[in-house]
C-alpha atoms as a PDB file:
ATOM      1  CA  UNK A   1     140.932 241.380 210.185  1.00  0.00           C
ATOM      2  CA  UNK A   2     144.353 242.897 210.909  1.00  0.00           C
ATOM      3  CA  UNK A   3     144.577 246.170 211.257  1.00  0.00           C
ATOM      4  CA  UNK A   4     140.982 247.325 211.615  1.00  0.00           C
ATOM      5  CA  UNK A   5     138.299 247.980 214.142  1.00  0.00           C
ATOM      6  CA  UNK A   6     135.165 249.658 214.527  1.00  0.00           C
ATOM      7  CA  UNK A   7     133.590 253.048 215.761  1.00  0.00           C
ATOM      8  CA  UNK A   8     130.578 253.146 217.840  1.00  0.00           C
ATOM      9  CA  UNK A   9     129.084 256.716 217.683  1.00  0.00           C
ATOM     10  CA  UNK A  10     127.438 258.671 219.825  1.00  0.00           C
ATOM     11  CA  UNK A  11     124.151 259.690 218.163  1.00  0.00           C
ATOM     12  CA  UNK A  12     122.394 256.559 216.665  1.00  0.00           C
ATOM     13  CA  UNK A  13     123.134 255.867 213.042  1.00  0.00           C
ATOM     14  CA  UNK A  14     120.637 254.601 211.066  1.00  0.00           C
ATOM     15  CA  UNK A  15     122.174 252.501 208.777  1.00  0.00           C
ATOM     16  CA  UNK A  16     121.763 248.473 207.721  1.00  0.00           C
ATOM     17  CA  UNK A  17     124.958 247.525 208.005  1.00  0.00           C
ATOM     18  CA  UNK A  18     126.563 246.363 210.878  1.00  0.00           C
ATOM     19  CA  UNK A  19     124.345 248.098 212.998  1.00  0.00           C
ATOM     20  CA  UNK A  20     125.449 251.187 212.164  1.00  0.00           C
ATOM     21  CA  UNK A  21     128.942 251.214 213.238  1.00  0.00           C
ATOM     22  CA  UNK A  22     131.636 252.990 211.288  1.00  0.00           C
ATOM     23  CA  UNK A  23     134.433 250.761 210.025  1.00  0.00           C
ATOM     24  CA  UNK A  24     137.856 251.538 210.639  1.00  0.00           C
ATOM     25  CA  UNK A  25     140.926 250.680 208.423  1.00  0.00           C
ATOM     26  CA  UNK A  26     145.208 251.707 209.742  1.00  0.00           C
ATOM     27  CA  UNK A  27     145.779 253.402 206.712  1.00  0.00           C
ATOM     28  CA  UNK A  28     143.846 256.761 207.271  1.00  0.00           C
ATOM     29  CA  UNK A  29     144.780 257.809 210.247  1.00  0.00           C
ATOM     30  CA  UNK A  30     146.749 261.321 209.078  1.00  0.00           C
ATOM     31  CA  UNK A  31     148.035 262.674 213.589  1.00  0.00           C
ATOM     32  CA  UNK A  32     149.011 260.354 215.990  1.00  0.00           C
ATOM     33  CA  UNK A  33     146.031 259.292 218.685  1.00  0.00           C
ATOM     34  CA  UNK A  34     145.938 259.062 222.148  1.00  0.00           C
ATOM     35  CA  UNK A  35     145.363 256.032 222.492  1.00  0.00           C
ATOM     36  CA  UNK A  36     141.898 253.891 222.175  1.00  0.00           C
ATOM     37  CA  UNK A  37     138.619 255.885 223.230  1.00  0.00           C
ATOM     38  CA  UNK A  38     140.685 259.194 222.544  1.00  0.00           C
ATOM     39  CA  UNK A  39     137.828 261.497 220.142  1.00  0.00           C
ATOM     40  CA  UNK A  40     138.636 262.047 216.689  1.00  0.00           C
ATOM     41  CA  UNK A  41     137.239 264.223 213.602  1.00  0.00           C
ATOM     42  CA  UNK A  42     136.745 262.600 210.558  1.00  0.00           C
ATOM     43  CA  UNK A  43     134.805 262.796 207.421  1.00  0.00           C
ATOM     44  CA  UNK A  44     132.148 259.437 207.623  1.00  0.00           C
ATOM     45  CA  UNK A  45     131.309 257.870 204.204  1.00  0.00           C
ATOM     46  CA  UNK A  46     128.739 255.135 202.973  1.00  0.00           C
ATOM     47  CA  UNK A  47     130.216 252.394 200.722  1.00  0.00           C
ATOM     48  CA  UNK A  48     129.621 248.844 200.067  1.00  0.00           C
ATOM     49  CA  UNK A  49     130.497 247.371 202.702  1.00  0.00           C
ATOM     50  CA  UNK A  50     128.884 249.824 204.990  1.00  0.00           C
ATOM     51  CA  UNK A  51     130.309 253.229 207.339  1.00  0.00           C
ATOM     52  CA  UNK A  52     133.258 254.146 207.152  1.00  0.00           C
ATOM     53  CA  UNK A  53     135.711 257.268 208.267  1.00  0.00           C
ATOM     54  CA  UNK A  54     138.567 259.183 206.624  1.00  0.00           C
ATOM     55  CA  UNK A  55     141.124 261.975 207.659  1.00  0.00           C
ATOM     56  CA  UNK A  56     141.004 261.078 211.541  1.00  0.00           C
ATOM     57  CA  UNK A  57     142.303 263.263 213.465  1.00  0.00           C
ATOM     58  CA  UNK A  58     142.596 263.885 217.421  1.00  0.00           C
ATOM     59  CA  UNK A  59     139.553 266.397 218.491  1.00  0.00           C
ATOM     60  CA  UNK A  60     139.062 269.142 220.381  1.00  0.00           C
ATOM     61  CA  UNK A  61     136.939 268.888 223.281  1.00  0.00           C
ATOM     62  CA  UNK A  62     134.820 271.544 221.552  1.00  0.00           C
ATOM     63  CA  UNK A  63     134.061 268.841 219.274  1.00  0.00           C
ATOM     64  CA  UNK A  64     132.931 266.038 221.319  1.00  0.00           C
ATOM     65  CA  UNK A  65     130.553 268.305 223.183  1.00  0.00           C
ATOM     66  CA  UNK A  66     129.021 269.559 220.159  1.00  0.00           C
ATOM     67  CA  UNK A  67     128.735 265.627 219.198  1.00  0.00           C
ATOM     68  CA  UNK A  68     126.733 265.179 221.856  1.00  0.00           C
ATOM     69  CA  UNK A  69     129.365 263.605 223.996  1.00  0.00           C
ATOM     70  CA  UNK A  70     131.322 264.118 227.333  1.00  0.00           C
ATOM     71  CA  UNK A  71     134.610 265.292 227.574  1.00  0.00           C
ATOM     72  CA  UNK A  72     137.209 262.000 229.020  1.00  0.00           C
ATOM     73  CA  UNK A  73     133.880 259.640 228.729  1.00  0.00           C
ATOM     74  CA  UNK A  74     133.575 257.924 226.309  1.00  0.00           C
ATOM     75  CA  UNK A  75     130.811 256.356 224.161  1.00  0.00           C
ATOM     76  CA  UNK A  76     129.752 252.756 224.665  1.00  0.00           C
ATOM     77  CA  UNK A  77     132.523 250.462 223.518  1.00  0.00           C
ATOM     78  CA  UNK A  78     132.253 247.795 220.735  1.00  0.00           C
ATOM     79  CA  UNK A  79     134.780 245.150 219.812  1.00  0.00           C
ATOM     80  CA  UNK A  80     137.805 246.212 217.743  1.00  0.00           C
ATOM     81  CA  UNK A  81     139.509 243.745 215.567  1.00  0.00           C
ATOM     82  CA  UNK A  82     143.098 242.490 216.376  1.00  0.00           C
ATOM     83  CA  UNK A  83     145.492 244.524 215.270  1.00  0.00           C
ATOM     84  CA  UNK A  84     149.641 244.287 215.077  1.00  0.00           C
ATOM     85  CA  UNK A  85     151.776 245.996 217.797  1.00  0.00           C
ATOM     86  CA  UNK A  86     149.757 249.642 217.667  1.00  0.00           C
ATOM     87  CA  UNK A  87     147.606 249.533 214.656  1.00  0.00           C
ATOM     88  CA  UNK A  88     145.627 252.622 214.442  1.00  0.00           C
ATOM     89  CA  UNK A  89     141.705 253.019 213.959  1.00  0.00           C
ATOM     90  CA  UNK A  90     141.096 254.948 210.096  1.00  0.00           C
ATOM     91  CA  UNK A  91     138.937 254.271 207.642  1.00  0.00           C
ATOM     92  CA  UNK A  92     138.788 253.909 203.801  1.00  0.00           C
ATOM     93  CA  UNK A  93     137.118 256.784 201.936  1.00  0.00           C
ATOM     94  CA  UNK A  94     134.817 257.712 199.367  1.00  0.00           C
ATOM     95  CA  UNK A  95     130.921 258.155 198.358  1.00  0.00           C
ATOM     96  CA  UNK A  96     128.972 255.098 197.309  1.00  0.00           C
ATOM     97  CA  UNK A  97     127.137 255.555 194.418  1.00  0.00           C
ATOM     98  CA  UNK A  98     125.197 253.983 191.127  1.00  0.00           C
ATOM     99  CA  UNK A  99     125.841 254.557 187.397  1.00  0.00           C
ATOM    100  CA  UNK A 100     124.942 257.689 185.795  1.00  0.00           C
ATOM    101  CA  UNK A 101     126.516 260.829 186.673  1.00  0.00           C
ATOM    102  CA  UNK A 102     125.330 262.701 189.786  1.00  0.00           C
ATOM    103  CA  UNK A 103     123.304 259.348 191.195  1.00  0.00           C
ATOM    104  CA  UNK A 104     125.013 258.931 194.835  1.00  0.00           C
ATOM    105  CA  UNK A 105     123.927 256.727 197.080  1.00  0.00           C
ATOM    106  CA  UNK A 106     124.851 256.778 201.001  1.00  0.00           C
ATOM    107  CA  UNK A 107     125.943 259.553 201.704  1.00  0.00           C
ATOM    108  CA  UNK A 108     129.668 261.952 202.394  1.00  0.00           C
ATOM    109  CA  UNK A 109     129.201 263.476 205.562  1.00  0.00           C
ATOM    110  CA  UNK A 110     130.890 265.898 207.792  1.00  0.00           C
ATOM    111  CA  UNK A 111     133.892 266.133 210.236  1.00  0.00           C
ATOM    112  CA  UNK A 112     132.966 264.238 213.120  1.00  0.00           C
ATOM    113  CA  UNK A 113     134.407 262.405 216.313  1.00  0.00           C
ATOM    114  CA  UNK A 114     134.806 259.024 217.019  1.00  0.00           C
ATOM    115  CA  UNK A 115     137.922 256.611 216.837  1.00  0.00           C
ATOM    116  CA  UNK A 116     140.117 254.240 218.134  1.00  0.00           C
ATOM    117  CA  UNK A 117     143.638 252.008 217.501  1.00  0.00           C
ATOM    118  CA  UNK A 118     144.847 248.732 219.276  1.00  0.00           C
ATOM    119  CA  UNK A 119     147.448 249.357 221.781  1.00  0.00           C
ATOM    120  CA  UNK A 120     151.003 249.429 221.280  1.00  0.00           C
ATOM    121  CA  UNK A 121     152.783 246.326 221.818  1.00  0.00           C
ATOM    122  CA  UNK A 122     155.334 243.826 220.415  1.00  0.00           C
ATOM    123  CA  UNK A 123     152.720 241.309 219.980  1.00  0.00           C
ATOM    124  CA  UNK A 124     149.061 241.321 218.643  1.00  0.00           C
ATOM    125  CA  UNK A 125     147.190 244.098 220.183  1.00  0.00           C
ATOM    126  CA  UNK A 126     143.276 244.018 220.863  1.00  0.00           C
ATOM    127  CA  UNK A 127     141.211 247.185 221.904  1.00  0.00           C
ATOM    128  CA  UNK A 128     137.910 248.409 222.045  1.00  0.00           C
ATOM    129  CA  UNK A 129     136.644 251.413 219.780  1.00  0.00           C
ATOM    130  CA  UNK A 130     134.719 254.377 221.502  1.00  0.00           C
ATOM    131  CA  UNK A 131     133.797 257.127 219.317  1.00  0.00           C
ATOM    132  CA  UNK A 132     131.743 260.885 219.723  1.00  0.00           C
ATOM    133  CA  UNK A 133     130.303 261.402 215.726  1.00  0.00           C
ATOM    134  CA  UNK A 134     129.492 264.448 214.283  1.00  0.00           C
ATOM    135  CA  UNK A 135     127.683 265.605 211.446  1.00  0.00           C
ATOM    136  CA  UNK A 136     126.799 263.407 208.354  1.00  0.00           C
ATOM    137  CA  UNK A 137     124.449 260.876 209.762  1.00  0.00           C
ATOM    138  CA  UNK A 138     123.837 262.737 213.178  1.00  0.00           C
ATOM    139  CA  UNK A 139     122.940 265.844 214.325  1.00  0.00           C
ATOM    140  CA  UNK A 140     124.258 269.579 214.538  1.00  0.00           C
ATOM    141  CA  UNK A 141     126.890 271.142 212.166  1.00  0.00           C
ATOM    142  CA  UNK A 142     130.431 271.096 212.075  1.00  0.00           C
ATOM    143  CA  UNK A 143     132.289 274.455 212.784  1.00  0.00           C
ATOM    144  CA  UNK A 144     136.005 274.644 212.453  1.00  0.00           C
ATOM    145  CA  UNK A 145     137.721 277.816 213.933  1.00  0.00           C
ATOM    146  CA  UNK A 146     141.427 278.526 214.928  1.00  0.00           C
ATOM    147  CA  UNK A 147     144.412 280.056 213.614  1.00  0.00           C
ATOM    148  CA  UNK A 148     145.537 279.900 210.396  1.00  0.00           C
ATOM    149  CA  UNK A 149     147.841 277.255 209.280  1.00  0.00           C
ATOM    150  CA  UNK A 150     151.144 277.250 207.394  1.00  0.00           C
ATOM    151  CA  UNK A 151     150.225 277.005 203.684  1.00  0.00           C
ATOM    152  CA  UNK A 152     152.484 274.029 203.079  1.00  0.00           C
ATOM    153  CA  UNK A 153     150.495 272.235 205.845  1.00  0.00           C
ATOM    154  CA  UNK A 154     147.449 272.878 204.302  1.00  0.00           C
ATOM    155  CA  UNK A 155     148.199 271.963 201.175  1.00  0.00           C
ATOM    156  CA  UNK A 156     149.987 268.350 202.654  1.00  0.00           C
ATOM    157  CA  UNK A 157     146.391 268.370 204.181  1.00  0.00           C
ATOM    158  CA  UNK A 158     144.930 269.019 200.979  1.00  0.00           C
ATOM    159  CA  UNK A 159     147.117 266.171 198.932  1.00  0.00           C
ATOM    160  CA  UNK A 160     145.871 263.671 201.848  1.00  0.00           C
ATOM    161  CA  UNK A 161     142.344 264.121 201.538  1.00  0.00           C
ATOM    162  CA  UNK A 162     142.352 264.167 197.222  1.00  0.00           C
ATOM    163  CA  UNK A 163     144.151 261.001 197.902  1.00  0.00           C
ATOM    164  CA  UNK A 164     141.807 259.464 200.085  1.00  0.00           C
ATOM    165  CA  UNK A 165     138.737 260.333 198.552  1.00  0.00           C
ATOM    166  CA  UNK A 166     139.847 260.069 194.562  1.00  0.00           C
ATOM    167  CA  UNK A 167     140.695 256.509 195.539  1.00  0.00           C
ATOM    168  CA  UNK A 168     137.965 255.442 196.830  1.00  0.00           C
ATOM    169  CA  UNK A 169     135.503 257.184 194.193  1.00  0.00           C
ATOM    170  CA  UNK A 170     137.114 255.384 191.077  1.00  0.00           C
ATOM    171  CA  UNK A 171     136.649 252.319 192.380  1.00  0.00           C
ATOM    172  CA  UNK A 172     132.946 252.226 190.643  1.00  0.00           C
ATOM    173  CA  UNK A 173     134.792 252.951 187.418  1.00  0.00           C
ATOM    174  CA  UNK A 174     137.761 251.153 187.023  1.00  0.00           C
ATOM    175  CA  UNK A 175     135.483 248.882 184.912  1.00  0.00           C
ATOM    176  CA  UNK A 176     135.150 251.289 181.926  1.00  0.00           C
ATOM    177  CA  UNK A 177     138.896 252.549 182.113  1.00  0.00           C
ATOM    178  CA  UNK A 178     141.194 250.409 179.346  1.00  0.00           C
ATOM    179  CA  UNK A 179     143.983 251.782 179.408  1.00  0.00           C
ATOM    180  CA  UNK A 180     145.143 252.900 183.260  1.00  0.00           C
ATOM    181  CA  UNK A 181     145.138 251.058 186.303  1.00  0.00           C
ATOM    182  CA  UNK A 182     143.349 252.503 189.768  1.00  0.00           C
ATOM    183  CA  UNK A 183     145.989 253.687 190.882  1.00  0.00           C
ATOM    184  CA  UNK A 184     147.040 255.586 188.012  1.00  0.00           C
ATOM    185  CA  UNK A 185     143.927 256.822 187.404  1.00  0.00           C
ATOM    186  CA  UNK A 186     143.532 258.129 190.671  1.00  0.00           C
ATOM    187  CA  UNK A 187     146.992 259.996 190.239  1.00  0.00           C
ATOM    188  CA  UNK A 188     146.092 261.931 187.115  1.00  0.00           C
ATOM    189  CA  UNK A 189     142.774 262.718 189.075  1.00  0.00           C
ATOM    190  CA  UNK A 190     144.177 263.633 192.112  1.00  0.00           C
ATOM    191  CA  UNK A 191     146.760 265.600 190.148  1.00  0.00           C
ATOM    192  CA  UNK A 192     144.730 268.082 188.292  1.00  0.00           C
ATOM    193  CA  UNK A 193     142.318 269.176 191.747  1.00  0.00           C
ATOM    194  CA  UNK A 194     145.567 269.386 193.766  1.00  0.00           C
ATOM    195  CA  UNK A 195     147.087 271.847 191.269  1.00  0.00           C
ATOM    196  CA  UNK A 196     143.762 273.920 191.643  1.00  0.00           C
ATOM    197  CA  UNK A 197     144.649 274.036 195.576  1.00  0.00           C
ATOM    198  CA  UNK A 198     147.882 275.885 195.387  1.00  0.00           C
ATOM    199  CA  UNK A 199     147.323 279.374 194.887  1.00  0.00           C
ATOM    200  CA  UNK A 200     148.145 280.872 198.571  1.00  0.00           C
ATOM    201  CA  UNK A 201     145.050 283.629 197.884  1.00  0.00           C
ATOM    202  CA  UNK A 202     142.831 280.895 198.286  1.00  0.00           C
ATOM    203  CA  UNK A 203     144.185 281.298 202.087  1.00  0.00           C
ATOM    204  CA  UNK A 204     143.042 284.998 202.182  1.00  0.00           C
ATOM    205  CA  UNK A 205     140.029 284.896 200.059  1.00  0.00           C
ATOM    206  CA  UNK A 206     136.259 284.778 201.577  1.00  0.00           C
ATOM    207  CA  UNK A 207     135.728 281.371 201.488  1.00  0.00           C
ATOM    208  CA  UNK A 208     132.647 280.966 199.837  1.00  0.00           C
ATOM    209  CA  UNK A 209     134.809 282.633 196.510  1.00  0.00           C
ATOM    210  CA  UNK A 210     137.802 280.825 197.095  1.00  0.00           C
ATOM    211  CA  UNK A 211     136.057 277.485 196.484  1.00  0.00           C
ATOM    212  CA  UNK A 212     134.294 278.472 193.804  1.00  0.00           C
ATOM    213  CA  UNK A 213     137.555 279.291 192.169  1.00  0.00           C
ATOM    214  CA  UNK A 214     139.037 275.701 193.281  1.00  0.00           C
ATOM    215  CA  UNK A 215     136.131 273.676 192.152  1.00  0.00           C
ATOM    216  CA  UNK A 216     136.501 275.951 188.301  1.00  0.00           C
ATOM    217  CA  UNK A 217     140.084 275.569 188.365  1.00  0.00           C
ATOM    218  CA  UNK A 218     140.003 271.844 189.121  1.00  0.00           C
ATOM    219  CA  UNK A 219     137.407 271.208 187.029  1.00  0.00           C
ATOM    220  CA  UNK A 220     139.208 272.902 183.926  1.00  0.00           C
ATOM    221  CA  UNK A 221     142.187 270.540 183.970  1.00  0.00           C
ATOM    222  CA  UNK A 222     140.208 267.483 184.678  1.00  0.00           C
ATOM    223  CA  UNK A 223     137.947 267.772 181.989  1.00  0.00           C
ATOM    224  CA  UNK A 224     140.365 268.607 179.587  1.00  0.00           C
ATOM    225  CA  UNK A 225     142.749 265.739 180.000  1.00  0.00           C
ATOM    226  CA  UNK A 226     139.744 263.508 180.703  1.00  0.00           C
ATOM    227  CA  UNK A 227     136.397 264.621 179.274  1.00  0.00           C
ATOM    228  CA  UNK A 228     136.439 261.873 176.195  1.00  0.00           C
ATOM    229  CA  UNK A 229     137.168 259.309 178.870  1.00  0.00           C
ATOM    230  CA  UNK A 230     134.188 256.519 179.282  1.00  0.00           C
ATOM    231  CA  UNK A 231     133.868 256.875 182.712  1.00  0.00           C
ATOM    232  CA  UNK A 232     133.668 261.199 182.931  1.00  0.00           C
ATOM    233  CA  UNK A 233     130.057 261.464 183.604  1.00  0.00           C
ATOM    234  CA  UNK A 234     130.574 258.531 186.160  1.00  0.00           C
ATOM    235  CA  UNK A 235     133.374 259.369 188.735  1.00  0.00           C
ATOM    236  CA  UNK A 236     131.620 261.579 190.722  1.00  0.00           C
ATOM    237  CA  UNK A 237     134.075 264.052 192.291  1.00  0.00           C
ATOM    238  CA  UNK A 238     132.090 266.176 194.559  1.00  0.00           C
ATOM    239  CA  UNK A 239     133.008 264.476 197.592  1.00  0.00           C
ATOM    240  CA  UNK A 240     137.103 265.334 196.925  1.00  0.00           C
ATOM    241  CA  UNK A 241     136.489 268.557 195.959  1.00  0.00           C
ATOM    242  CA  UNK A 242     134.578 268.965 199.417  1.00  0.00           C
ATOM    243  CA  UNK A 243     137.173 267.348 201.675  1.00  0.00           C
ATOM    244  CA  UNK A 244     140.104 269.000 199.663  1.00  0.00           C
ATOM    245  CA  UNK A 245     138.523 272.711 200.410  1.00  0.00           C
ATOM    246  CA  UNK A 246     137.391 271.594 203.900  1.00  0.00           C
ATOM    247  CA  UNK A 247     140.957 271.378 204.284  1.00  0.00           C
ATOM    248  CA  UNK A 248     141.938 274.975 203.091  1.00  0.00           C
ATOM    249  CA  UNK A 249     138.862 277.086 204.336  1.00  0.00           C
ATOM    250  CA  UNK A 250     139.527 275.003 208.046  1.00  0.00           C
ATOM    251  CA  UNK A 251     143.603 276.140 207.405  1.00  0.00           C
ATOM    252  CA  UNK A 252     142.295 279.370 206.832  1.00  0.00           C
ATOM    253  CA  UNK A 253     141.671 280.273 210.092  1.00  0.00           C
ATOM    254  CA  UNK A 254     138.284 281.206 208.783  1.00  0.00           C
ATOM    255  CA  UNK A 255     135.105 280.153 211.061  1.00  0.00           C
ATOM    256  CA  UNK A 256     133.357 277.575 208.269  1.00  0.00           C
ATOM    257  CA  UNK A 257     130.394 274.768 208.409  1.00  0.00           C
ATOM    258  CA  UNK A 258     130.997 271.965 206.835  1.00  0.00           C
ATOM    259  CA  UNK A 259     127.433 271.543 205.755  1.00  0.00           C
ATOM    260  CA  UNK A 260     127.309 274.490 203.978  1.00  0.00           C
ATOM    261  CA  UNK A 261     130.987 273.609 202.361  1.00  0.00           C
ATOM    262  CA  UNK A 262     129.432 270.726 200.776  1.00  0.00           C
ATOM    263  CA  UNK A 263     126.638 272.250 199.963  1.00  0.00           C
ATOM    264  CA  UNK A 264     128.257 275.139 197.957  1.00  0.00           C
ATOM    265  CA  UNK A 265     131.352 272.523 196.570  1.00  0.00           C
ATOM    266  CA  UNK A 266     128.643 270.029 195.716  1.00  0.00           C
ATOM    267  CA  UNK A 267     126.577 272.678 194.020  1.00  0.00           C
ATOM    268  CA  UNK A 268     129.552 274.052 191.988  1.00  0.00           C
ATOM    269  CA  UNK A 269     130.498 270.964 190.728  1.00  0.00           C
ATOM    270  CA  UNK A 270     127.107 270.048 189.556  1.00  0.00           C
ATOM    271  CA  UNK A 271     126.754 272.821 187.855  1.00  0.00           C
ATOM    272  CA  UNK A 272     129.837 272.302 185.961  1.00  0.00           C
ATOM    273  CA  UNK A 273     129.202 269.125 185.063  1.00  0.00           C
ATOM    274  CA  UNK A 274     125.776 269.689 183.779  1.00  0.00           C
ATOM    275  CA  UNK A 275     127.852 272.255 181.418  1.00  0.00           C
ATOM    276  CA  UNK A 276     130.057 269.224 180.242  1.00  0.00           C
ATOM    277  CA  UNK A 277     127.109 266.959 179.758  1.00  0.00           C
ATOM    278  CA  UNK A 278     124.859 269.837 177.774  1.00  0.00           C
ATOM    279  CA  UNK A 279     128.233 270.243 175.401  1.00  0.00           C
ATOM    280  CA  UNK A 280     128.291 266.568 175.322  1.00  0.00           C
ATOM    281  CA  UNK A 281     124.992 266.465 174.160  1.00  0.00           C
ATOM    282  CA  UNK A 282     125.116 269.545 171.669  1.00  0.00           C
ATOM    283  CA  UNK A 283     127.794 268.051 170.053  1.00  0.00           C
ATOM    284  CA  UNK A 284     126.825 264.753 169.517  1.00  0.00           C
ATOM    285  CA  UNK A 285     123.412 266.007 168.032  1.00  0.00           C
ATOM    286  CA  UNK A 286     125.757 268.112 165.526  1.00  0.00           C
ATOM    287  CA  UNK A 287     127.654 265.058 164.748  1.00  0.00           C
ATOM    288  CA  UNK A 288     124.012 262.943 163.928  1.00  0.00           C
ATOM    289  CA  UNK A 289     122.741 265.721 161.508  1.00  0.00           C
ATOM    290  CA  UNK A 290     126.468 266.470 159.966  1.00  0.00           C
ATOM    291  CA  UNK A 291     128.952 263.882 160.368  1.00  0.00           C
ATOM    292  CA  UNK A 292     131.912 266.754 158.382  1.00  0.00           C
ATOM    293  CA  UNK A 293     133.974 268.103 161.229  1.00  0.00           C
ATOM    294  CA  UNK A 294     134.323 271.351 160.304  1.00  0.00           C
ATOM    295  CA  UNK A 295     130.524 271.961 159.066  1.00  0.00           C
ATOM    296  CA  UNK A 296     129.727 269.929 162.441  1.00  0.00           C
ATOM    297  CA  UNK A 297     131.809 272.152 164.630  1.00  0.00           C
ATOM    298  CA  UNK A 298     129.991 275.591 163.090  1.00  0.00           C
ATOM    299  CA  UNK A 299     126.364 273.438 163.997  1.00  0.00           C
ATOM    300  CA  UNK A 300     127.720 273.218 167.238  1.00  0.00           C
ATOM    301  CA  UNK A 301     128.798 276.985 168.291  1.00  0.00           C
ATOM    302  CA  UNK A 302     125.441 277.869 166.384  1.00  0.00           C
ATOM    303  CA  UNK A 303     123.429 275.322 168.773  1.00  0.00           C
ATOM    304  CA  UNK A 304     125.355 276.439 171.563  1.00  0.00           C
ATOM    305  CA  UNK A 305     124.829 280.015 170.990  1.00  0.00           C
ATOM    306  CA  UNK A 306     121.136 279.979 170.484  1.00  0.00           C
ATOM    307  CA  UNK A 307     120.580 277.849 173.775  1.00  0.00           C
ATOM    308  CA  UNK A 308     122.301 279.780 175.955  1.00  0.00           C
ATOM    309  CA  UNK A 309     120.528 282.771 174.483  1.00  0.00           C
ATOM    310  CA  UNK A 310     117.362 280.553 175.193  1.00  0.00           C
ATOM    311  CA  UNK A 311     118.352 280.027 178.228  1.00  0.00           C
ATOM    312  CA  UNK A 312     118.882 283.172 179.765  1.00  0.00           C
ATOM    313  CA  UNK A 313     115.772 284.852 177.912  1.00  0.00           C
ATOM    314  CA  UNK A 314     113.835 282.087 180.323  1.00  0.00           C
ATOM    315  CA  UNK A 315     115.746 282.757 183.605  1.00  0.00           C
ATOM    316  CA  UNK A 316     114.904 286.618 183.306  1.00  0.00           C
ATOM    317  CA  UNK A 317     111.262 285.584 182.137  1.00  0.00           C
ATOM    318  CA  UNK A 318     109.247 286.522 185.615  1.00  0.00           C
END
């Protein structure tokens, strides 16, 4: 209640929650809206407590139509919740998933359209939410084209959507973390992939290489400052590191789909990870047969060294 409402989207959603609606929270909202029914992008996200959107944005009319919607119609309305003198349709953000690293449940999806925010007014405002959806949970990719954008802008873009999504993931693993609260963990977090976004080349790179370089330089601070932290294998990042580069391919000026964005972000990051957790696993056997450090540490380079010799002796086997 407040300052929330509700999205209902164009293409069906098939979803047990509230009937498939998309929830909407002030907060996330990142560019003023036109008012209630006016389209939106957004990335859509499965929690808890059901759909929800992040990074809204106006839309082009490009978008709608490719949601399947009409240009100045609007989808069939639902109720919105109150909300105070001009509170604007967002959403919170994140990927709902179950312990164990890599196990995510719902699902992150793409950019789509769909939004809404009470009217403005000194009093309490009421509205009803419209909403065109895109991608995700309904049909048809998401294409992003344009000119490029300032690289400050982008990387304020960038900041937004670490923020947004970082929050959201650690939620699930606030549980195992002793020492920092959410909100400090999500700072150190959100600190070491935003420091991975600043390069300008990313800007000028192909695309498909520049976020191969984000996810490796992001993924090089984080698990250095966090790796022996409980909850590593846990937080799973793959949905920031997907709306972070969405944001600086899109700025680009480059034509990308999100779908294969995530695709390539979530497969980079899996990879790495599965590098973490093999090291992890290496080293712990070490420690088992040879508790000394320094005899356990040459076990461990001479483990490490025959599997990766193992390894790529079996990927060149035909």
């Amino acid at each position: 209640r407040g300052k929330f409402g509700w999205i209902q989207p164009a293409q069906p959603v098939d979803h047990p929650r509230y009937d498939g609606k998309i929830y909407l929270a002030e907060e996330d909202v990142q560019d003023e809206l036109a008012g209630v029914g006016a389209p939106v992008t957004f990335f859509v996200y499965c929690d808890g407590n059901g759909l929800g959107a992040m990074n809204v944005r106006p839309s082009t009319e490009e978008a709608v139509i490719a949601a399947g919607g009409t240009p100045g119609v609007p989808a069939a309305p639902v109720a919105a919740s109150p909300g105070k003198g001009g509170a604007k349709g967002a959403s919170h953000a994140g990927g709902d998933r179950g312990d164990g690293y890599g196990d995510r449940g719902g699902g992150y999806g793409a950019p789509g359209g769909g939004g809404a925010r009470g009217q403005k007014g000194g009093g309490e405002a009421k509205g009803a939410a419209y909403g065109q959806q895109q991608g995700g949970y309904s049909r048809g990719p998401h294409v992003r084209t344009g000119k490029a954008l300032p690289h400050d802008e982008v990387l304020e873009r960038v900041h937004t959507a670490l923020n947004n999504a970082i929050w959201q993931a650690t939620k699930p693993v606030m549980r195992l973390e002793k020492e920092w609260d959410q909100k400090e963990l999500s700072k150190r977090v959100v600190k070491y992939l935003n420091k991975a976004a600043q390069p300008a080349e990313l800007m000028t790179m192909p695309w498909h290489e520049a976020a191969q370089q984000f996810v490796e330089n992001g993924m090089n601070g984080y698990s250095s400052a966090c790796g022996e932290k409980p909850w590593f294998f846990e937080l799973h990042l793959a949905p920031a590191f997907s709306a972070g580069f969405w944001e600086i391919a899109s700025g680009s000026g480059q034509g990308v789909n999100w779908r294969e964005v995530e695709q390539l972000l979530t497969g980079k990051y899996e990879e790495l990870m599965d590098d973490q957790l093999l090291d992890k696993a290496i080293w712990d056997s070490a420690g088992v047969l040879l508790p000394d450090e320094s005899i356990r540490n040459k076990l461990y380079k001479a483990l490490k060294s025959c599997h990766e010799a193992a390894f790529k002796e079996a990927m060149n086997d035909p």
